[in-house]
PDB file of N, CA and C in Angstrom:
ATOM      1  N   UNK A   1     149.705  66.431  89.636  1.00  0.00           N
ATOM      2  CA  UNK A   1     149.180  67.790  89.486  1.00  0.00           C
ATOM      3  C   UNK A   1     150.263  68.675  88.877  1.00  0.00           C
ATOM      4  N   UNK A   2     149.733  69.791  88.001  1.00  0.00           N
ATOM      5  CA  UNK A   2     150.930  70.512  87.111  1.00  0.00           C
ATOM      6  C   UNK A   2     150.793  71.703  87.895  1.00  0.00           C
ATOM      7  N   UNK A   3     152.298  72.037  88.026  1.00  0.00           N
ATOM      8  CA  UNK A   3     152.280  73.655  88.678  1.00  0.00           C
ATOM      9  C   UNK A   3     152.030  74.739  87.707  1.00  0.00           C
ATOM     10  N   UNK A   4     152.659  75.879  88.148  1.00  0.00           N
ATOM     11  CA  UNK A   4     151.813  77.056  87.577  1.00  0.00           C
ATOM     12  C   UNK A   4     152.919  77.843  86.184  1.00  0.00           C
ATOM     13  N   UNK A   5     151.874  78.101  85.317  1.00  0.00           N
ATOM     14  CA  UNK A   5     152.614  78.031  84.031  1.00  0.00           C
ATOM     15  C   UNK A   5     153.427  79.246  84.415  1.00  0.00           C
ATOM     16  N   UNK A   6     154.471  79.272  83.487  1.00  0.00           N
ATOM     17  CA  UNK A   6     155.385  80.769  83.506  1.00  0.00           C
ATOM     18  C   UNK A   6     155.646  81.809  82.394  1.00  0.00           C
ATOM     19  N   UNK A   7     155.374  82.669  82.795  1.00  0.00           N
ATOM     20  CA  UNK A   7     155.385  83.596  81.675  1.00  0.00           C
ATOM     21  C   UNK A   7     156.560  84.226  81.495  1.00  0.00           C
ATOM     22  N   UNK A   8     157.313  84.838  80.041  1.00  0.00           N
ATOM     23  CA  UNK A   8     158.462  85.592  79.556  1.00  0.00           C
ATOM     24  C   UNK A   8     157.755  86.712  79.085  1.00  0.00           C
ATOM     25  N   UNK A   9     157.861  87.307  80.098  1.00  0.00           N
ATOM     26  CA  UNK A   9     157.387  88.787  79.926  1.00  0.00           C
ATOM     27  C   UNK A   9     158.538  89.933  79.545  1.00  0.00           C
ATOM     28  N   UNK A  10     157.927  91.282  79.126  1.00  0.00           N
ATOM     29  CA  UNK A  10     159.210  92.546  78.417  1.00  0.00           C
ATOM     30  C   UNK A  10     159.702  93.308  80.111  1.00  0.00           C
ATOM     31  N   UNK A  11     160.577  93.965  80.389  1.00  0.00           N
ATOM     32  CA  UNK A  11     160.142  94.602  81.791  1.00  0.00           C
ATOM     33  C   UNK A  11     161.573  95.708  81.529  1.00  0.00           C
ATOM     34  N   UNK A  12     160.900  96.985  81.220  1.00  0.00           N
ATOM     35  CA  UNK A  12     161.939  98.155  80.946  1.00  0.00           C
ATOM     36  C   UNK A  12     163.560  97.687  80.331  1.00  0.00           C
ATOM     37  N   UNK A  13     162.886  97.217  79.019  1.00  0.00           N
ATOM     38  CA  UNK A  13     164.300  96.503  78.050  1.00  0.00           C
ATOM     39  C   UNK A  13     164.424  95.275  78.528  1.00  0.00           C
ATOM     40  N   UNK A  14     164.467  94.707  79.397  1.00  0.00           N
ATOM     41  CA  UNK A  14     164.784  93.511  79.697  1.00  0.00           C
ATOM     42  C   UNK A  14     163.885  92.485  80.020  1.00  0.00           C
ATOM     43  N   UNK A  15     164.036  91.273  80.381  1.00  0.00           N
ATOM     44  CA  UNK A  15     163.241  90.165  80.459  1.00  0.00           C
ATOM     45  C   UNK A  15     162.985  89.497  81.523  1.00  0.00           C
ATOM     46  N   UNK A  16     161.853  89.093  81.997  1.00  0.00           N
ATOM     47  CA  UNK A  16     161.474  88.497  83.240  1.00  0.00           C
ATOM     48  C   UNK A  16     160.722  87.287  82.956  1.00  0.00           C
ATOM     49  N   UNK A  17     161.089  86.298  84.428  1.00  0.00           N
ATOM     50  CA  UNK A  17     159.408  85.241  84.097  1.00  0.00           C
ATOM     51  C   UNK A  17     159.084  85.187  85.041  1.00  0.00           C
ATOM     52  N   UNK A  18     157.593  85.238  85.497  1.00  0.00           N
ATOM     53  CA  UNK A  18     156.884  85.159  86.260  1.00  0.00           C
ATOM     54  C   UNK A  18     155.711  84.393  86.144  1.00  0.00           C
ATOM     55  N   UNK A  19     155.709  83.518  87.677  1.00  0.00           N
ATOM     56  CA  UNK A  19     154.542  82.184  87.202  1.00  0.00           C
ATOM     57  C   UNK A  19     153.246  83.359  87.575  1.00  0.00           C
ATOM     58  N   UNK A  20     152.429  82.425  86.866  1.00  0.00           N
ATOM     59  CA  UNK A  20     151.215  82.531  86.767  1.00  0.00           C
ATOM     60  C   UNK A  20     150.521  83.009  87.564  1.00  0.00           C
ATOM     61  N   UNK A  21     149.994  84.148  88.173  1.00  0.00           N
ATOM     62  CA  UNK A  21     148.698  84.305  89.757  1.00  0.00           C
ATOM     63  C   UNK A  21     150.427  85.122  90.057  1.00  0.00           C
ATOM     64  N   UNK A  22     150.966  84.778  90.277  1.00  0.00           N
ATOM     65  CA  UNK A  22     152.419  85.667  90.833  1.00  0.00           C
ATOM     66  C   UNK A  22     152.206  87.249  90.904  1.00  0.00           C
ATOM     67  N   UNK A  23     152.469  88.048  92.468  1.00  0.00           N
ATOM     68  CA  UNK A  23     152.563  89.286  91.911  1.00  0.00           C
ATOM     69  C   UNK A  23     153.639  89.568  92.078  1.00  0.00           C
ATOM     70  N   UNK A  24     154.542  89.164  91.777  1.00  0.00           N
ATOM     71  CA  UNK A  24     156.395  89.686  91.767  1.00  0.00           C
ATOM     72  C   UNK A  24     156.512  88.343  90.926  1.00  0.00           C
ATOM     73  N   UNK A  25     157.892  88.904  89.949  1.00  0.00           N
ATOM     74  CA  UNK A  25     158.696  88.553  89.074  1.00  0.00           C
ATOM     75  C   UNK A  25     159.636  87.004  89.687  1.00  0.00           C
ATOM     76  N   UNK A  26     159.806  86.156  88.971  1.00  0.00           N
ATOM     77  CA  UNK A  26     160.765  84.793  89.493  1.00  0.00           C
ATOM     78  C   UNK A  26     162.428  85.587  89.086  1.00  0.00           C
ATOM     79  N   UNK A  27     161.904  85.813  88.020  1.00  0.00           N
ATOM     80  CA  UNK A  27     163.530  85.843  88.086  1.00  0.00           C
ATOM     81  C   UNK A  27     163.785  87.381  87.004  1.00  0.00           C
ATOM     82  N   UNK A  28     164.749  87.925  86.834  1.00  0.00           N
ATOM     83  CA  UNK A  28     165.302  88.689  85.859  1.00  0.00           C
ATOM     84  C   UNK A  28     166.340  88.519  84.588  1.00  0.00           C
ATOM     85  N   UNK A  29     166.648  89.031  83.116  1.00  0.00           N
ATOM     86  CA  UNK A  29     167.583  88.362  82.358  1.00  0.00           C
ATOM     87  C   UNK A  29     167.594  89.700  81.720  1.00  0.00           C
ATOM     88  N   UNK A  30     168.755  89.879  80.943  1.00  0.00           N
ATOM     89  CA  UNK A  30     168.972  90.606  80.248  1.00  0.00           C
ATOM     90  C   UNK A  30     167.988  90.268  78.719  1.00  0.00           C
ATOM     91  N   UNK A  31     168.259  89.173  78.372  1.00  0.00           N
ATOM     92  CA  UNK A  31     167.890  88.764  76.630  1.00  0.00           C
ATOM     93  C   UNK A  31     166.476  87.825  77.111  1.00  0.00           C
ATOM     94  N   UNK A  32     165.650  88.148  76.050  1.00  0.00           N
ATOM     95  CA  UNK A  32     164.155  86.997  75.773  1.00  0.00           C
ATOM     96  C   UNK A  32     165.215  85.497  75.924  1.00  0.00           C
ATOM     97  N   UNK A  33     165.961  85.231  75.193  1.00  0.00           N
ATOM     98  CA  UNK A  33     166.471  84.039  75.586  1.00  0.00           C
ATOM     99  C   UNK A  33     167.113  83.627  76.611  1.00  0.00           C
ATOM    100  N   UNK A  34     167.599  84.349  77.406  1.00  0.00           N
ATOM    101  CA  UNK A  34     168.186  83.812  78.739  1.00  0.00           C
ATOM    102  C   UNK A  34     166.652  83.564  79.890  1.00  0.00           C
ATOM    103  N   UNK A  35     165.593  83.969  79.707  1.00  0.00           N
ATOM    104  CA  UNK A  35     164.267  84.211  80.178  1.00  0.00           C
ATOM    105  C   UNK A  35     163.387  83.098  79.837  1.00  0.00           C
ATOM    106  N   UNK A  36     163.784  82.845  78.390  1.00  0.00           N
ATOM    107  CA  UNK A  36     162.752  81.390  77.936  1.00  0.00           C
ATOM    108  C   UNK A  36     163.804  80.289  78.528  1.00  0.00           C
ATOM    109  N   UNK A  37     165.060  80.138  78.840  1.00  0.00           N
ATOM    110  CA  UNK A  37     165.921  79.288  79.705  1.00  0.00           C
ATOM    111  C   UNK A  37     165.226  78.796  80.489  1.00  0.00           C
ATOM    112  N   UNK A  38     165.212  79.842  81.839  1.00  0.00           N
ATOM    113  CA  UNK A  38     164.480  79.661  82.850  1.00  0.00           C
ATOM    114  C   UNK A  38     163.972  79.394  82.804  1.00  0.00           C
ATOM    115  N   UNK A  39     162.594  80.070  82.281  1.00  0.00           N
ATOM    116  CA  UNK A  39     161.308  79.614  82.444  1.00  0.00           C
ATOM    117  C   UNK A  39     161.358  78.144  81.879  1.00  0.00           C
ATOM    118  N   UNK A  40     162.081  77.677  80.821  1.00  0.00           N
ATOM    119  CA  UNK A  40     161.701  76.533  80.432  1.00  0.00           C
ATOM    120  C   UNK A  40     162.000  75.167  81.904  1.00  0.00           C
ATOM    121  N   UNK A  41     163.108  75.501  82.277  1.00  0.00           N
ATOM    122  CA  UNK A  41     163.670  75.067  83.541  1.00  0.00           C
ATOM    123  C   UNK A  41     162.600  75.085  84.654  1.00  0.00           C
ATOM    124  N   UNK A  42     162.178  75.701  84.774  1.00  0.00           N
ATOM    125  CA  UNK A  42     160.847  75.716  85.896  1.00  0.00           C
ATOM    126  C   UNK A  42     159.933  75.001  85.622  1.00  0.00           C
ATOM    127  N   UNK A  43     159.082  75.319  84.216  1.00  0.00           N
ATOM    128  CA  UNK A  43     158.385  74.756  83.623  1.00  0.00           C
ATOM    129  C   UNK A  43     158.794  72.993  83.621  1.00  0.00           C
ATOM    130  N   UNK A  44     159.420  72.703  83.212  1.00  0.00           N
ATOM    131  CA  UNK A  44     160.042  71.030  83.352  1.00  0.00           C
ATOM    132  C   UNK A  44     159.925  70.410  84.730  1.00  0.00           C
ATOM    133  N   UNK A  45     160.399  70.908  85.420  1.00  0.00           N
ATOM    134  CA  UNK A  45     160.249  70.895  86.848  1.00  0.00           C
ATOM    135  C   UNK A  45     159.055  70.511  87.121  1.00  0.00           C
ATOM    136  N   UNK A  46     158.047  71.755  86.681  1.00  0.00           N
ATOM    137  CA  UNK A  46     156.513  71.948  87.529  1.00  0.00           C
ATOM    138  C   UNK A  46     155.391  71.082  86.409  1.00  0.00           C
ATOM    139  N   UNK A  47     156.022  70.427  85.356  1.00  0.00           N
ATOM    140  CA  UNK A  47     155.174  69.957  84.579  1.00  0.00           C
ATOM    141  C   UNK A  47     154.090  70.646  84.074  1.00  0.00           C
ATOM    142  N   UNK A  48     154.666  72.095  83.515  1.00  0.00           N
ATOM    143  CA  UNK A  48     153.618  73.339  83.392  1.00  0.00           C
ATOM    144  C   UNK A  48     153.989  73.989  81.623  1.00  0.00           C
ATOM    145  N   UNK A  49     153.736  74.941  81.332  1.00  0.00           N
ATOM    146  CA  UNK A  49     153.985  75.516  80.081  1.00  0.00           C
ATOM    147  C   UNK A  49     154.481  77.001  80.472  1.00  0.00           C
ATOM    148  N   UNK A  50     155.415  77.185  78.937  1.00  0.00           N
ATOM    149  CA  UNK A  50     156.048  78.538  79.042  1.00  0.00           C
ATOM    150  C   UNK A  50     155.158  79.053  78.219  1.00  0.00           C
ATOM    151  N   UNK A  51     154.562  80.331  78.618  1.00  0.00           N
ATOM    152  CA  UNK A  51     154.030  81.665  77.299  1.00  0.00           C
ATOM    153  C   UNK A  51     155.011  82.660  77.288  1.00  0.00           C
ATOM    154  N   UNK A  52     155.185  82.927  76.249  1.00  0.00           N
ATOM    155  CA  UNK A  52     156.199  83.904  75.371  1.00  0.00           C
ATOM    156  C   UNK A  52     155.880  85.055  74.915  1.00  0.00           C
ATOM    157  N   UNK A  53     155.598  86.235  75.775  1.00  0.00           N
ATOM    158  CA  UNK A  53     154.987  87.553  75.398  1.00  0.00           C
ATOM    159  C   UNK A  53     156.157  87.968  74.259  1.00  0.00           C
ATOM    160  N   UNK A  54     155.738  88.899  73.349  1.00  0.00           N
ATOM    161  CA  UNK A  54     156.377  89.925  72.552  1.00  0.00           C
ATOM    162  C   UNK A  54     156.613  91.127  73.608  1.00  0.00           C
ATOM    163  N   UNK A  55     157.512  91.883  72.928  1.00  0.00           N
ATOM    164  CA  UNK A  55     157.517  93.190  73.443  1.00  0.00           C
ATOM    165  C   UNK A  55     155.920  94.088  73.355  1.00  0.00           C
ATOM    166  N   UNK A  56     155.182  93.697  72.988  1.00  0.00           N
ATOM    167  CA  UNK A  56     153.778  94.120  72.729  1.00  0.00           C
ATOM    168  C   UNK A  56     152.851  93.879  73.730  1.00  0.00           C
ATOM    169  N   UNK A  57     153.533  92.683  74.547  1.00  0.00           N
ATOM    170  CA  UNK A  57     152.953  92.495  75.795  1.00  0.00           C
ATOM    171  C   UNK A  57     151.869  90.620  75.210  1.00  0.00           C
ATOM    172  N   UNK A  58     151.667  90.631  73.398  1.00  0.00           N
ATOM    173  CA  UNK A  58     150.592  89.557  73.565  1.00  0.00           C
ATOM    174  C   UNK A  58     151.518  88.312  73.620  1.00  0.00           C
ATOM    175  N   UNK A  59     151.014  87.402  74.074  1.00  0.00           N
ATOM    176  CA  UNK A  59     151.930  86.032  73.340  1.00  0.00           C
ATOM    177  C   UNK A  59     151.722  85.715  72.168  1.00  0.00           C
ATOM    178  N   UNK A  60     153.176  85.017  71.802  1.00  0.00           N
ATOM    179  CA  UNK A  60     153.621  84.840  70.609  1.00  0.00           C
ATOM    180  C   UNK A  60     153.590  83.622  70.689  1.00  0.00           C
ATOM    181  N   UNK A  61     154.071  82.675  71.303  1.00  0.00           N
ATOM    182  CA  UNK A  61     154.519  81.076  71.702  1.00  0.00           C
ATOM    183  C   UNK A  61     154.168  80.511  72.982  1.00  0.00           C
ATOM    184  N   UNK A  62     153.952  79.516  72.880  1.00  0.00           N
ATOM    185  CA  UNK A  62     153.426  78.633  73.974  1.00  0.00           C
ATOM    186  C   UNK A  62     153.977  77.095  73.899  1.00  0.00           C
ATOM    187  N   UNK A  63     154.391  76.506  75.026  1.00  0.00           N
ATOM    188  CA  UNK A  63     155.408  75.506  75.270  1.00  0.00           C
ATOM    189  C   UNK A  63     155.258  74.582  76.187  1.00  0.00           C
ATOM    190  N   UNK A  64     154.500  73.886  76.062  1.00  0.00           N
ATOM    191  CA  UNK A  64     154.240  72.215  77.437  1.00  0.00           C
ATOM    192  C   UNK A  64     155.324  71.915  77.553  1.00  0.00           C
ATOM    193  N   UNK A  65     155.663  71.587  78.611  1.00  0.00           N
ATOM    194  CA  UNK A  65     156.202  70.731  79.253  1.00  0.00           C
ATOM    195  C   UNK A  65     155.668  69.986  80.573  1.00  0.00           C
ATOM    196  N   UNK A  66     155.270  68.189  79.836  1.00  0.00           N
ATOM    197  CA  UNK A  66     154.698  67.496  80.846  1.00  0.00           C
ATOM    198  C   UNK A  66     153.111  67.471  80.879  1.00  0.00           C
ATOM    199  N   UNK A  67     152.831  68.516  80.673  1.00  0.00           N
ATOM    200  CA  UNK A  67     151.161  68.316  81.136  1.00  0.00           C
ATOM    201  C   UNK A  67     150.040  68.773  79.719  1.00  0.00           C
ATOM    202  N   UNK A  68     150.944  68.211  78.466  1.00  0.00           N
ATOM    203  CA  UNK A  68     150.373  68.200  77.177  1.00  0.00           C
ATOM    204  C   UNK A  68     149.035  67.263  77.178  1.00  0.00           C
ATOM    205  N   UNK A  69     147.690  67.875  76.961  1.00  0.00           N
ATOM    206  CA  UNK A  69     146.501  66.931  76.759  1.00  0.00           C
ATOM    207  C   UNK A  69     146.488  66.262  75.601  1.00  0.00           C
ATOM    208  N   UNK A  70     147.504  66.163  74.637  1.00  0.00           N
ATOM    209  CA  UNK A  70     147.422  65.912  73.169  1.00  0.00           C
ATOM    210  C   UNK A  70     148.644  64.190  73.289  1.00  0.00           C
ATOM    211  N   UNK A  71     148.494  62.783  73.146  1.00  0.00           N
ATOM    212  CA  UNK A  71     147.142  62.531  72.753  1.00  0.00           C
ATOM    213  C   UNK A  71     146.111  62.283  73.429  1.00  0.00           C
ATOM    214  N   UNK A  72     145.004  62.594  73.608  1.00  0.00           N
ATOM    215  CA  UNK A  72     144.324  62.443  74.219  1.00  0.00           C
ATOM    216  C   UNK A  72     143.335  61.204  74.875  1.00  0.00           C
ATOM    217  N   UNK A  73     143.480  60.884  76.146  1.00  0.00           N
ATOM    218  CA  UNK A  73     143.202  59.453  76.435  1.00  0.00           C
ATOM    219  C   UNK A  73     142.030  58.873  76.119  1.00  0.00           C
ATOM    220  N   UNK A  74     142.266  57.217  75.456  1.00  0.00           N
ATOM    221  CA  UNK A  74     141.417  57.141  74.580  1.00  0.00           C
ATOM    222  C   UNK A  74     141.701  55.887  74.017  1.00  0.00           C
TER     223      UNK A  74
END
């Protein structure tokens, strides 16, 4: 079973990820990249995917790790 994906969200200049259904933040970072770290780190772990908000709030990128349906069994 895959855990719960994590998001790199904007949060007053700085960067957060927070899994999925979560109502508080996992962790805090100064830079989008110290944030997609983490999250990627969790994500590996939980066999889940990172989404990559913009400062705009939409996602930009999206990232399996582990629980890719592609190729598909068959």
């Amino acid at each position: 079973m895959s855990g719960k994906n994590q998001h790199v969200v904007s949060r007053d200049g700085n960067w957060a990820v927070r899994g999925e259904g979560n109502t508080r933040d996992t962790s805090h970072h100064r830079t989008q990249a110290e944030a997609e770290r983490a999250a990627r780190d969790i994500a590996i772990n939980q066999k889940s995917e990172v989404l990559i908000h913009g400062e705009n709030g939409r996602i930009r990128e999206r990232n399996s790790y582990g629980n890719d349906p592609f190729p598909p069994p068959g």
